[in-house]
C-alpha atoms as a PDB file:
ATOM      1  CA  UNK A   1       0.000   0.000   0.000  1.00  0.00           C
ATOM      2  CA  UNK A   2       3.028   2.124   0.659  1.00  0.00           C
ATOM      3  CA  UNK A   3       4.378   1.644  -2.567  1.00  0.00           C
ATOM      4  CA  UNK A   4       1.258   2.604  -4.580  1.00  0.00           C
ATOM      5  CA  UNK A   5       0.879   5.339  -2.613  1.00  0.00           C
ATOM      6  CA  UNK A   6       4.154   6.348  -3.175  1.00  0.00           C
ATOM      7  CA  UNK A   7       3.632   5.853  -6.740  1.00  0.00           C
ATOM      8  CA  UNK A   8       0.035   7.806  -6.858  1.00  0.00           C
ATOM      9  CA  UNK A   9       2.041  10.957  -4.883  1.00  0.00           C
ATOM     10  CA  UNK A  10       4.887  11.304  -7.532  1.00  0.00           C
ATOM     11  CA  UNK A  11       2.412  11.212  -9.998  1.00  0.00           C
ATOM     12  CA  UNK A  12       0.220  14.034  -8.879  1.00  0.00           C
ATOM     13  CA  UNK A  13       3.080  16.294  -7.888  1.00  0.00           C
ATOM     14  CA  UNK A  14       4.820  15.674 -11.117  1.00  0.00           C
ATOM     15  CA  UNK A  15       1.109  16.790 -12.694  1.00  0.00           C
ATOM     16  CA  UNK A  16       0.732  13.990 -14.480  1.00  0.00           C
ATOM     17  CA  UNK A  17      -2.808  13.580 -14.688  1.00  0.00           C
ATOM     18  CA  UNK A  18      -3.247  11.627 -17.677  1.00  0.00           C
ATOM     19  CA  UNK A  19      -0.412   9.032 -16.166  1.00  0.00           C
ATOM     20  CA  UNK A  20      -2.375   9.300 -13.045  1.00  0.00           C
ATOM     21  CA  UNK A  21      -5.923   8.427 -14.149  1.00  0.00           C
ATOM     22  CA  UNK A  22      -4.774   5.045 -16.115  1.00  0.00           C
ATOM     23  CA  UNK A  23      -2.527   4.165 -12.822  1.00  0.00           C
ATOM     24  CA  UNK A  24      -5.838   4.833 -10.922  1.00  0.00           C
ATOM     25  CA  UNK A  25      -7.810   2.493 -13.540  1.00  0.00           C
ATOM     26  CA  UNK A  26      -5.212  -0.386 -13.370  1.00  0.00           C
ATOM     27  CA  UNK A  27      -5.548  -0.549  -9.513  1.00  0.00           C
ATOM     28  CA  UNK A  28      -9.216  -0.393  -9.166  1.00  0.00           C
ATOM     29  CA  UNK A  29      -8.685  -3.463 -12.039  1.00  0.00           C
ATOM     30  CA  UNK A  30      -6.940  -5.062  -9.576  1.00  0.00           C
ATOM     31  CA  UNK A  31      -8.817  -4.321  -6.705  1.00  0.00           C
ATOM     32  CA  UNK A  32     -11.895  -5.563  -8.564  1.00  0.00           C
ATOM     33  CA  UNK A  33      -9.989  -8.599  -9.603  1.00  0.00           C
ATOM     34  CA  UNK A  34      -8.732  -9.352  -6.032  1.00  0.00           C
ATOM     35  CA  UNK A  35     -12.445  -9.026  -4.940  1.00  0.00           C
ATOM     36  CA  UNK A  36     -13.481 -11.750  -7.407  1.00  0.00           C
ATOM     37  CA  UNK A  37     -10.747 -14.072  -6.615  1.00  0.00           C
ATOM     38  CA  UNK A  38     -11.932 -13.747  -2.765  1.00  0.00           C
ATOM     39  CA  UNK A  39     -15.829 -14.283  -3.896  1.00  0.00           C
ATOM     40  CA  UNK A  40     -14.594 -17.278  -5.723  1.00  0.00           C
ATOM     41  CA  UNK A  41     -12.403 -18.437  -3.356  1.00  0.00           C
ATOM     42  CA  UNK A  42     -15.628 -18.280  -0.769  1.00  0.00           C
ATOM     43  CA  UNK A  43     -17.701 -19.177  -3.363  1.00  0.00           C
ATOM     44  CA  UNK A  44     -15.538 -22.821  -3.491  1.00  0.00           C
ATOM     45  CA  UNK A  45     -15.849 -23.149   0.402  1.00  0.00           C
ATOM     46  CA  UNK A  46     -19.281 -22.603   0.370  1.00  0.00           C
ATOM     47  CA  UNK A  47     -20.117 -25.055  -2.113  1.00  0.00           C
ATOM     48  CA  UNK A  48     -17.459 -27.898  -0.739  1.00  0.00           C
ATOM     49  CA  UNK A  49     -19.305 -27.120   2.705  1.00  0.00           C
ATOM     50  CA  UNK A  50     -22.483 -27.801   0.930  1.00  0.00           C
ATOM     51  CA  UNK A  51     -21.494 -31.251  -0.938  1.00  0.00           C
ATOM     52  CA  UNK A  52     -20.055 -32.154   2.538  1.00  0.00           C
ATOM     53  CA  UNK A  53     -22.946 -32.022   3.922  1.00  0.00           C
ATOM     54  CA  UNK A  54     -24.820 -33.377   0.918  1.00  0.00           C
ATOM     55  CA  UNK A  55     -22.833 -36.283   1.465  1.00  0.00           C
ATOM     56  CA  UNK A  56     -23.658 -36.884   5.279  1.00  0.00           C
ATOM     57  CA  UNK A  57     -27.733 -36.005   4.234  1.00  0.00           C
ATOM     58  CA  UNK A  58     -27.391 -38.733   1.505  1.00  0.00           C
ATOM     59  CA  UNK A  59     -24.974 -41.658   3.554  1.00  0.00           C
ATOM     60  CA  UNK A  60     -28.058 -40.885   6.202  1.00  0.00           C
ATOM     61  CA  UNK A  61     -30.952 -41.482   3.881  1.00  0.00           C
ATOM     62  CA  UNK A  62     -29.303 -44.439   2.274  1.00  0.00           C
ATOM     63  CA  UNK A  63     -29.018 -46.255   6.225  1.00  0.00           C
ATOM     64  CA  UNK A  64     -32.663 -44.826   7.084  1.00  0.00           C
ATOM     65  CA  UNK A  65     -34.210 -46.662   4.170  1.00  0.00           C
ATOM     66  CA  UNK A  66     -32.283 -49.581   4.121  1.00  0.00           C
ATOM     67  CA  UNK A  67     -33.998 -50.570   7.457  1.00  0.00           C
ATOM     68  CA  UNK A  68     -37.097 -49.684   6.278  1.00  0.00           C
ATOM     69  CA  UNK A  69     -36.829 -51.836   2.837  1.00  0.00           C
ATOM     70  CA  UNK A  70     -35.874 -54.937   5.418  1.00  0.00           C
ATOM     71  CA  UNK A  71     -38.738 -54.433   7.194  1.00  0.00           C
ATOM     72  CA  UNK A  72     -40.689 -54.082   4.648  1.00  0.00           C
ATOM     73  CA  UNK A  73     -39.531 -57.074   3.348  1.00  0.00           C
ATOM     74  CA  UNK A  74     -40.801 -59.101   6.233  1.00  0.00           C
ATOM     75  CA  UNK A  75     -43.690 -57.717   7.032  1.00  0.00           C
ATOM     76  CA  UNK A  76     -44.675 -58.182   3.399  1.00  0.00           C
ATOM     77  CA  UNK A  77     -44.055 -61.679   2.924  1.00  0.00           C
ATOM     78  CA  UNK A  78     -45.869 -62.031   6.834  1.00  0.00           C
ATOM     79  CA  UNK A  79     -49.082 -60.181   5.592  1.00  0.00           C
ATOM     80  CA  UNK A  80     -49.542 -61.913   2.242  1.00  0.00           C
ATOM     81  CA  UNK A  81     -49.479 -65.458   4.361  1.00  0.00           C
ATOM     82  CA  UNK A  82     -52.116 -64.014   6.524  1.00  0.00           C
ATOM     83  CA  UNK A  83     -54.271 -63.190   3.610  1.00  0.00           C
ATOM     84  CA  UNK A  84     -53.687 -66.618   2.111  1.00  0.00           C
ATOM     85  CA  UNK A  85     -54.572 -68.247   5.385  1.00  0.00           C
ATOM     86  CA  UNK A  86     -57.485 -66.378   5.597  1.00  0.00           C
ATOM     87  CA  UNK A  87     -58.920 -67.173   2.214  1.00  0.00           C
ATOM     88  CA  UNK A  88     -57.994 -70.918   2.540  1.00  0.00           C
ATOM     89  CA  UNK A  89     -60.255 -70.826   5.470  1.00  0.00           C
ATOM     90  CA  UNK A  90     -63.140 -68.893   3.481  1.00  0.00           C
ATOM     91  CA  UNK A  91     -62.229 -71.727   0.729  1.00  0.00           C
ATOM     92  CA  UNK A  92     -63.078 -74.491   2.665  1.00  0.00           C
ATOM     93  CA  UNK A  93     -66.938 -73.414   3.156  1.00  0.00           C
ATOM     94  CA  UNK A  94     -67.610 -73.935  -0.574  1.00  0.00           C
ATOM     95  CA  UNK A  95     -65.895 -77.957  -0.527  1.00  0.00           C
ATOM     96  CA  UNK A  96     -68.460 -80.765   0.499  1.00  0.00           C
ATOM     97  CA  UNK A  97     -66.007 -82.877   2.471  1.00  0.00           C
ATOM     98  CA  UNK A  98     -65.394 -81.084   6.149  1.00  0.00           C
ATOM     99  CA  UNK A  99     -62.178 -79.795   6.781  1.00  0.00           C
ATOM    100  CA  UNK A 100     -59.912 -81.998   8.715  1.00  0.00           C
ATOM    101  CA  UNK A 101     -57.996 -80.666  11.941  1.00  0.00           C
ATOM    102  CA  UNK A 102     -55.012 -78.768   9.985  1.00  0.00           C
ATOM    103  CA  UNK A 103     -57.613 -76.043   9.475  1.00  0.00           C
ATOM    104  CA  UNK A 104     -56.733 -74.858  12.431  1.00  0.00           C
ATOM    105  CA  UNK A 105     -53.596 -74.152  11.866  1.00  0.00           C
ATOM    106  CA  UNK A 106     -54.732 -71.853   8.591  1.00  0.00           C
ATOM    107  CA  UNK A 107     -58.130 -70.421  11.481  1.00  0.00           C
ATOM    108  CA  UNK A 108     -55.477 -68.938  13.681  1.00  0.00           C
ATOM    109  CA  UNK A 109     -52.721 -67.113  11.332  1.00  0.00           C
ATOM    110  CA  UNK A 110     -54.508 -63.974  10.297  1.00  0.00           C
ATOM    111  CA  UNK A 111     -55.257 -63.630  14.363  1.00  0.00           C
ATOM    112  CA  UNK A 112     -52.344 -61.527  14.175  1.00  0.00           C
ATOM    113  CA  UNK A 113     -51.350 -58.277  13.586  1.00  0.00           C
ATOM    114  CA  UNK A 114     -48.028 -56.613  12.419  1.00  0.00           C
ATOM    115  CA  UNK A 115     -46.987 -52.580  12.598  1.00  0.00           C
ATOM    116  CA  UNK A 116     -44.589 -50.779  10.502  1.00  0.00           C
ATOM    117  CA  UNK A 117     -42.584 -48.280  11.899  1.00  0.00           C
ATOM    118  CA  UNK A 118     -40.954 -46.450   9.166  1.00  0.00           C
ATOM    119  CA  UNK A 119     -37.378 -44.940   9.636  1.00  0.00           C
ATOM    120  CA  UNK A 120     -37.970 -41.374   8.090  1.00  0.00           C
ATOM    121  CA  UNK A 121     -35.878 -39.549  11.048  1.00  0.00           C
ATOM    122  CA  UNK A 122     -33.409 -37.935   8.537  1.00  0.00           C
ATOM    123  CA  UNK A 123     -35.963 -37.038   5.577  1.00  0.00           C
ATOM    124  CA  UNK A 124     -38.512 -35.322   7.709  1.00  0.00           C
ATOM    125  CA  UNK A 125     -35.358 -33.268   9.611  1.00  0.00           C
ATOM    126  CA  UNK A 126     -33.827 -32.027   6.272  1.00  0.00           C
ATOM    127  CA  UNK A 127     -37.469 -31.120   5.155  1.00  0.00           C
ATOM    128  CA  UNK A 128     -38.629 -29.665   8.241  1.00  0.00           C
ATOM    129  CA  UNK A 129     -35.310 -28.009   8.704  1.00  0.00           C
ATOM    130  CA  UNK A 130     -35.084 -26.812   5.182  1.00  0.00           C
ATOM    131  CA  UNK A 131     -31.692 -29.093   4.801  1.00  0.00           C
ATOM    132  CA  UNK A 132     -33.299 -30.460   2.124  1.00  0.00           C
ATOM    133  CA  UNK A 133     -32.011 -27.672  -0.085  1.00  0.00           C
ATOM    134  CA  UNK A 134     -28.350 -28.665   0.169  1.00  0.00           C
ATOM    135  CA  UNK A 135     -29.131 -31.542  -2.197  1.00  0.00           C
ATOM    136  CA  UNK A 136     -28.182 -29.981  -5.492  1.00  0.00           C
ATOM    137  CA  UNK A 137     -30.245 -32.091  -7.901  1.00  0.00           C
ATOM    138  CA  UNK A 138     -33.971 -31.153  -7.855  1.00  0.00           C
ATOM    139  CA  UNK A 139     -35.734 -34.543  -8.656  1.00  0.00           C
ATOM    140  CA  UNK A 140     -33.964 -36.240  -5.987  1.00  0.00           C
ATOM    141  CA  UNK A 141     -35.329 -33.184  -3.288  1.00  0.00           C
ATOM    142  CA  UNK A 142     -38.533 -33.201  -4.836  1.00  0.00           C
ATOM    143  CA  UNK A 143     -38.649 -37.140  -4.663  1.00  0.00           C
ATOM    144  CA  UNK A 144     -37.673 -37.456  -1.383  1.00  0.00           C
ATOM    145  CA  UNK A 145     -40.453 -35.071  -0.347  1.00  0.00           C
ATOM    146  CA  UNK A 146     -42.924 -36.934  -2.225  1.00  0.00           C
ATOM    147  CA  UNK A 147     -41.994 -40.363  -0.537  1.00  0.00           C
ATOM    148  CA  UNK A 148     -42.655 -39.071   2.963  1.00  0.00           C
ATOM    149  CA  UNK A 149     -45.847 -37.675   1.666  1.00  0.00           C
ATOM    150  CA  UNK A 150     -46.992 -41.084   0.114  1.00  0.00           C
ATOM    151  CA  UNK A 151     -45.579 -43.406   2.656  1.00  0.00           C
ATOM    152  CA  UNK A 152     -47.648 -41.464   5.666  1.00  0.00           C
ATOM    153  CA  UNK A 153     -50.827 -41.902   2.994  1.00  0.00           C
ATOM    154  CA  UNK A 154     -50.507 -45.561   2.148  1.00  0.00           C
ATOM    155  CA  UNK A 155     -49.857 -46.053   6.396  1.00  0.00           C
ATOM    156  CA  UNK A 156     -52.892 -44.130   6.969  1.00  0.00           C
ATOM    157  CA  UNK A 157     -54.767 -46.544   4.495  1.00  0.00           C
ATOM    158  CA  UNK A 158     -53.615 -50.128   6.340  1.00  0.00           C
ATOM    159  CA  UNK A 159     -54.695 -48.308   9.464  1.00  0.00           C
ATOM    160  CA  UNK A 160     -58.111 -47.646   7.568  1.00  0.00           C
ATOM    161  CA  UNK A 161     -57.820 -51.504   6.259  1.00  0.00           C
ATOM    162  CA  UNK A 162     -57.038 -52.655  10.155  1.00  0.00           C
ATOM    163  CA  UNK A 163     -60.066 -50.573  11.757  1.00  0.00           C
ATOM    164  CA  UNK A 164     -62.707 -51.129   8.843  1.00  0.00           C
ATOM    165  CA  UNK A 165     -62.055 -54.873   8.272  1.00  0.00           C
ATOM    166  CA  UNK A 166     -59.923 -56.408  10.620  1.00  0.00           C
ATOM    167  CA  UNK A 167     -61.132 -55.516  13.926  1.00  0.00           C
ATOM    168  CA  UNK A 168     -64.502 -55.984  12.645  1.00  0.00           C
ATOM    169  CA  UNK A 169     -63.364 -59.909  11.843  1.00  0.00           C
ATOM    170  CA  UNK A 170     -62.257 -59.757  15.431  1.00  0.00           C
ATOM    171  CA  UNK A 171     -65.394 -59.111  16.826  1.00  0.00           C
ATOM    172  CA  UNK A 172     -67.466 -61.367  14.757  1.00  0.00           C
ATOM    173  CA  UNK A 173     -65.398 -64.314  15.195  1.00  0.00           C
ATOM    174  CA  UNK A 174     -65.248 -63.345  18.981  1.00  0.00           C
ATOM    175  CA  UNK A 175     -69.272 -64.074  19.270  1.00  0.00           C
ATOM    176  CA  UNK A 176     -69.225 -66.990  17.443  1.00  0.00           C
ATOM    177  CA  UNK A 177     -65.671 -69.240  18.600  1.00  0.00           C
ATOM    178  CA  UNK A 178     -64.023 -69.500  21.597  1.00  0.00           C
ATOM    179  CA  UNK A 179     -60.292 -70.018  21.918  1.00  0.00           C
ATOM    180  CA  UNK A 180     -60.226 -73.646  22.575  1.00  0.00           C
ATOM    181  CA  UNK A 181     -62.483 -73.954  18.981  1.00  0.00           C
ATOM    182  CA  UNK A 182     -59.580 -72.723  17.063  1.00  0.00           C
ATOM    183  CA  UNK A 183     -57.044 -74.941  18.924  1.00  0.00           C
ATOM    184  CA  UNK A 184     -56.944 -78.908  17.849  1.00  0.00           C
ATOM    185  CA  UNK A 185     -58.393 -81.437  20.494  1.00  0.00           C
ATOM    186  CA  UNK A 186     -55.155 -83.325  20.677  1.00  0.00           C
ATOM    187  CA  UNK A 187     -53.378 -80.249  21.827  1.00  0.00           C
ATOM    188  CA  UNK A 188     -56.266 -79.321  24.693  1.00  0.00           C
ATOM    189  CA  UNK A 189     -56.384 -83.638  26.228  1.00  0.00           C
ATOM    190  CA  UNK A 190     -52.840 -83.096  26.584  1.00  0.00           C
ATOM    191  CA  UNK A 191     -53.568 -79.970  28.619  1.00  0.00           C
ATOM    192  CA  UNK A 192     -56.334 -81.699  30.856  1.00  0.00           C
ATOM    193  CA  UNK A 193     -53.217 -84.125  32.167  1.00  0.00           C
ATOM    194  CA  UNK A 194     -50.823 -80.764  32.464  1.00  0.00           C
ATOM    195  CA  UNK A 195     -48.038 -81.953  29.653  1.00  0.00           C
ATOM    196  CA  UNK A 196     -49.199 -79.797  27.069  1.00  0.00           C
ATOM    197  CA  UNK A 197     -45.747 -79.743  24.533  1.00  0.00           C
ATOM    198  CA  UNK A 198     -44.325 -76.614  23.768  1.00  0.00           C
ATOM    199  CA  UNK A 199     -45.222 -75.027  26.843  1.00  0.00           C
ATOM    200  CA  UNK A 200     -42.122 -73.508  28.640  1.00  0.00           C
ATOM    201  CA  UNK A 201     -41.899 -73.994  32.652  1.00  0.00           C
ATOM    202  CA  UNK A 202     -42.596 -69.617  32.903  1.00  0.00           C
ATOM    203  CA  UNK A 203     -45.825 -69.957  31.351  1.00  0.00           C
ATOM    204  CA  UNK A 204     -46.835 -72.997  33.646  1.00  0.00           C
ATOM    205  CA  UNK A 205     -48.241 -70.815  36.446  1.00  0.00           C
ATOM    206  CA  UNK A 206     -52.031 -70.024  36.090  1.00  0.00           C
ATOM    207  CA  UNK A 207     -52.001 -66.645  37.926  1.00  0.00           C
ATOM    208  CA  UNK A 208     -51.824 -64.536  35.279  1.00  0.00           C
ATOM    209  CA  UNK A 209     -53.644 -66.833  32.497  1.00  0.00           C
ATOM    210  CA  UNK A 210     -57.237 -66.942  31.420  1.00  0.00           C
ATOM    211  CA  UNK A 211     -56.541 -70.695  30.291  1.00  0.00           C
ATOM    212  CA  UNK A 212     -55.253 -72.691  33.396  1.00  0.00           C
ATOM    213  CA  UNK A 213     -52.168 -74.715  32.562  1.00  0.00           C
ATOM    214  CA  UNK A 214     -54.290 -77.584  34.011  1.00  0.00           C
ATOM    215  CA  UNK A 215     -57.695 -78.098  32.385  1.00  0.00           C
ATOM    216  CA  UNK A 216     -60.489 -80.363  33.486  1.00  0.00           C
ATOM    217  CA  UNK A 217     -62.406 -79.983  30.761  1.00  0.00           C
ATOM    218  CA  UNK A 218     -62.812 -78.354  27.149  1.00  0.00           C
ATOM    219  CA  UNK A 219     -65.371 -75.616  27.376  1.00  0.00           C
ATOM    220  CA  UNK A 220     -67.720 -74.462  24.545  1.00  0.00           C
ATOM    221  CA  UNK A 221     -67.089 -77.111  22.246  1.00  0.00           C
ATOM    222  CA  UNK A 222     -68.133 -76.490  18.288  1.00  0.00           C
ATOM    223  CA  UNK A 223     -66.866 -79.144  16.100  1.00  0.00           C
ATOM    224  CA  UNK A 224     -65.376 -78.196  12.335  1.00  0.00           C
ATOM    225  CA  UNK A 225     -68.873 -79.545  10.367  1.00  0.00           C
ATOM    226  CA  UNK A 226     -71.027 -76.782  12.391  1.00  0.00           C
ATOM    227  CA  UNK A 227     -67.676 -73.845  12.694  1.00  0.00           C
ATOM    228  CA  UNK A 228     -67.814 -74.332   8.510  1.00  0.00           C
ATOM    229  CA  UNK A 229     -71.411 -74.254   8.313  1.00  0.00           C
ATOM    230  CA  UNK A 230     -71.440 -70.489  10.362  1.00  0.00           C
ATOM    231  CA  UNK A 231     -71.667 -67.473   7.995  1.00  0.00           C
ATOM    232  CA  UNK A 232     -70.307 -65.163  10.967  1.00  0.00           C
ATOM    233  CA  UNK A 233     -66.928 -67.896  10.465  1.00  0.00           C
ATOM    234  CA  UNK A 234     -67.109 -67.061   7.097  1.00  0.00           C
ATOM    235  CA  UNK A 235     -67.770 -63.180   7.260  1.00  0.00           C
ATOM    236  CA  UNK A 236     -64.946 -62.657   9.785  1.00  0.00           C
ATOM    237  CA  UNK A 237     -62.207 -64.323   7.415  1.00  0.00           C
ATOM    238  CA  UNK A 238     -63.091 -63.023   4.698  1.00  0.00           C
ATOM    239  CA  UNK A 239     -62.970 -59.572   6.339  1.00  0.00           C
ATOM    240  CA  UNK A 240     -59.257 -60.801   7.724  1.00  0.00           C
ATOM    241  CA  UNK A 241     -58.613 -61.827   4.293  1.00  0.00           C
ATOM    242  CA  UNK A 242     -59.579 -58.381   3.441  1.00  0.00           C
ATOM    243  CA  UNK A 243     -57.520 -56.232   5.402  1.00  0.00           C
ATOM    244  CA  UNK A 244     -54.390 -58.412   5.108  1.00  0.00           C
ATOM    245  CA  UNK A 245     -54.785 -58.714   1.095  1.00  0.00           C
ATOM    246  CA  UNK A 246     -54.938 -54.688   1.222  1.00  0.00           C
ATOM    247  CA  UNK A 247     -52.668 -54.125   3.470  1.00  0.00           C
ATOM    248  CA  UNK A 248     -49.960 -56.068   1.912  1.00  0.00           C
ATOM    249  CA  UNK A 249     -50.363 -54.178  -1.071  1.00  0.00           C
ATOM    250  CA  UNK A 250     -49.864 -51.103   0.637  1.00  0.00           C
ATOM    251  CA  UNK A 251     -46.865 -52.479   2.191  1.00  0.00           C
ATOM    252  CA  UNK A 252     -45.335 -53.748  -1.453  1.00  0.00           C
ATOM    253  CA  UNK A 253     -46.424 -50.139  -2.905  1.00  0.00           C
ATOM    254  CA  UNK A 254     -44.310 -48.552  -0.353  1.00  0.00           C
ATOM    255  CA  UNK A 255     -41.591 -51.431  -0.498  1.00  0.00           C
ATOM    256  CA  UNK A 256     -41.355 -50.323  -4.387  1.00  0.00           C
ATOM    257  CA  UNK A 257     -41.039 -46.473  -4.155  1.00  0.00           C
ATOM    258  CA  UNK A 258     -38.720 -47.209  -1.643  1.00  0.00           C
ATOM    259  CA  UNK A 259     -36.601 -49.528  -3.374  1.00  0.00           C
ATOM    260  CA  UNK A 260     -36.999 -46.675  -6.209  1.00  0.00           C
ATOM    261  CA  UNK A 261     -35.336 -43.764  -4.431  1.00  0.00           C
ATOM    262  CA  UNK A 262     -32.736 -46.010  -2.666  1.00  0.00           C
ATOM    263  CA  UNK A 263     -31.575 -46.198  -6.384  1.00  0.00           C
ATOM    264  CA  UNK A 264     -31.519 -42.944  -6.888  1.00  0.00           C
ATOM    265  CA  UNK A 265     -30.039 -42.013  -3.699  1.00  0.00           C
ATOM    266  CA  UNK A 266     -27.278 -44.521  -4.637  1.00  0.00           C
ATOM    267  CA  UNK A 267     -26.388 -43.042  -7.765  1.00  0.00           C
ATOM    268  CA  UNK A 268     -26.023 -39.526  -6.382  1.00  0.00           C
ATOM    269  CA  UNK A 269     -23.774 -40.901  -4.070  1.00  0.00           C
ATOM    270  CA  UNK A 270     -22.027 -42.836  -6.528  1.00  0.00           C
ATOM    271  CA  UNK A 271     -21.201 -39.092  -8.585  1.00  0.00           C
ATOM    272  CA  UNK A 272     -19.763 -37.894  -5.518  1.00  0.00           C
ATOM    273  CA  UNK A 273     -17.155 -40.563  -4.931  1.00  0.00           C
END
């Protein structure tokens, strides 16, 4: 700074103005060029800030929906057995010959009920948080704000599917069968002597059980001819089969869209390697 001030002094007291004005040109030139080098240099850090933490938002993602796509998985294949349980058992009402006792075994799996829990921590954050703008490519943002959207929709339909239809099949088949209808006769005589298999030693204590370990007898009896000759049987499976068939396509809709932007996830993180 010295020296160009030096320089602009000698200048002016030498009267040089025309010397003076082009000196005073070339250093606002560089002063202007100096100020763009430092906007680009910032410029740089910004950006390698940005695809740092890009990369972190993405690595994130990927792990989220990796756990959700094994669940899914499960859950999936779980449902869809349910649903084929359930319509075996609404199959056998239309057959002349009366089911023998492996029915049961078909009668209790859609009993059950499974819940998915999906792993959108990180997507909701960078949307919420307005993170989701450090992802530089704009189908990717506007994809991952789309799943979230769709995968709290299709949830809110099973949980439409499991109130409507399966909870009403609970009820039903509640009035009309008992436990100990849905549960082979071989399985209850062994209770009635207290070596019932598969039952562990903690479960052997009847203070907390509605069934004693020991029985004496088998209570409300229905044999298979009159259970398959009860429409209310018949209603509540094919209400199970109902919910479960619809609810596993839910589940494989979301299992899809989120095998679709795992891909894409993975190739964005594949151009930043």
């Amino acid at each position: 700074m010295k020296f160009f001030r030096k320089i602009r002094q000698n200048l002016l007291s030498e009267r040089k103005t025309e010397k003076y004005l082009k000196y005073a040109l070339g250093e606002i030139i560089l002063v202007v060029i100096g100020i763009l080098i430092a906007l680009q240099i910032n410029n740089w850090n910004v950006e390698k800030n940005r695809k740092n933490a890009e990369k972190v938002i993405i690595e994130q993602l990927i792990e989220d929906l990796k756990k959700s796509q094994t669940e899914l998985k499960k859950i999936k294949v779980s449902i869809e057995e349910q649903a084929k349980a359930s319509a075996r058992v609404c199959h056998a009402f239309f057959k002349n010959e009366v089911p023998n006792d492996s029915i049961y075994i078909y009668m209790r799996i859609p009993l059950g009920t499974v819940t998915f829990s999906p792993t959108l921590g990180t997507a909701r954050s960078i949307i919420n948080s307005g993170n989701v703008t450090l992802i530089q490519s704009n189908d990717l943002k506007s994809k991952i704000t789309a799943y979230v959207e769709t995968v709290e929709f299709k949830l809110k339909d099973i949980s439409r599917y499991e109130e409507t239809y399966f909870r009403n099949g609970q009820i039903v088949l509640k009035e009309v069968l008992q436990f100990t209808n849905l549960v082979p006769k071989e399985y209850l005589f062994h209770q009635t002597k207290g070596d019932t298999p598969l039952v562990s030693d903690t479960l052997k204590t009847d203070e907390l059980r509605a069934i004693p370990y020991v029985i004496e007898k088998i209570p409300f009896e229905t044999d298979l001819k009159e259970i398959f000759q009860n429409y209310k049987v018949f209603s509540a499976y094919n209400s199970f089969l109902i919910a479960h068939r619809n609810s596993a396509n839910r589940y494989n809709d979301i299992l899809e869209i989120t095998n679709e932007i795992l891909d894409k996830l993975e190739e964005e993180r594949a151009k930043g390697e």
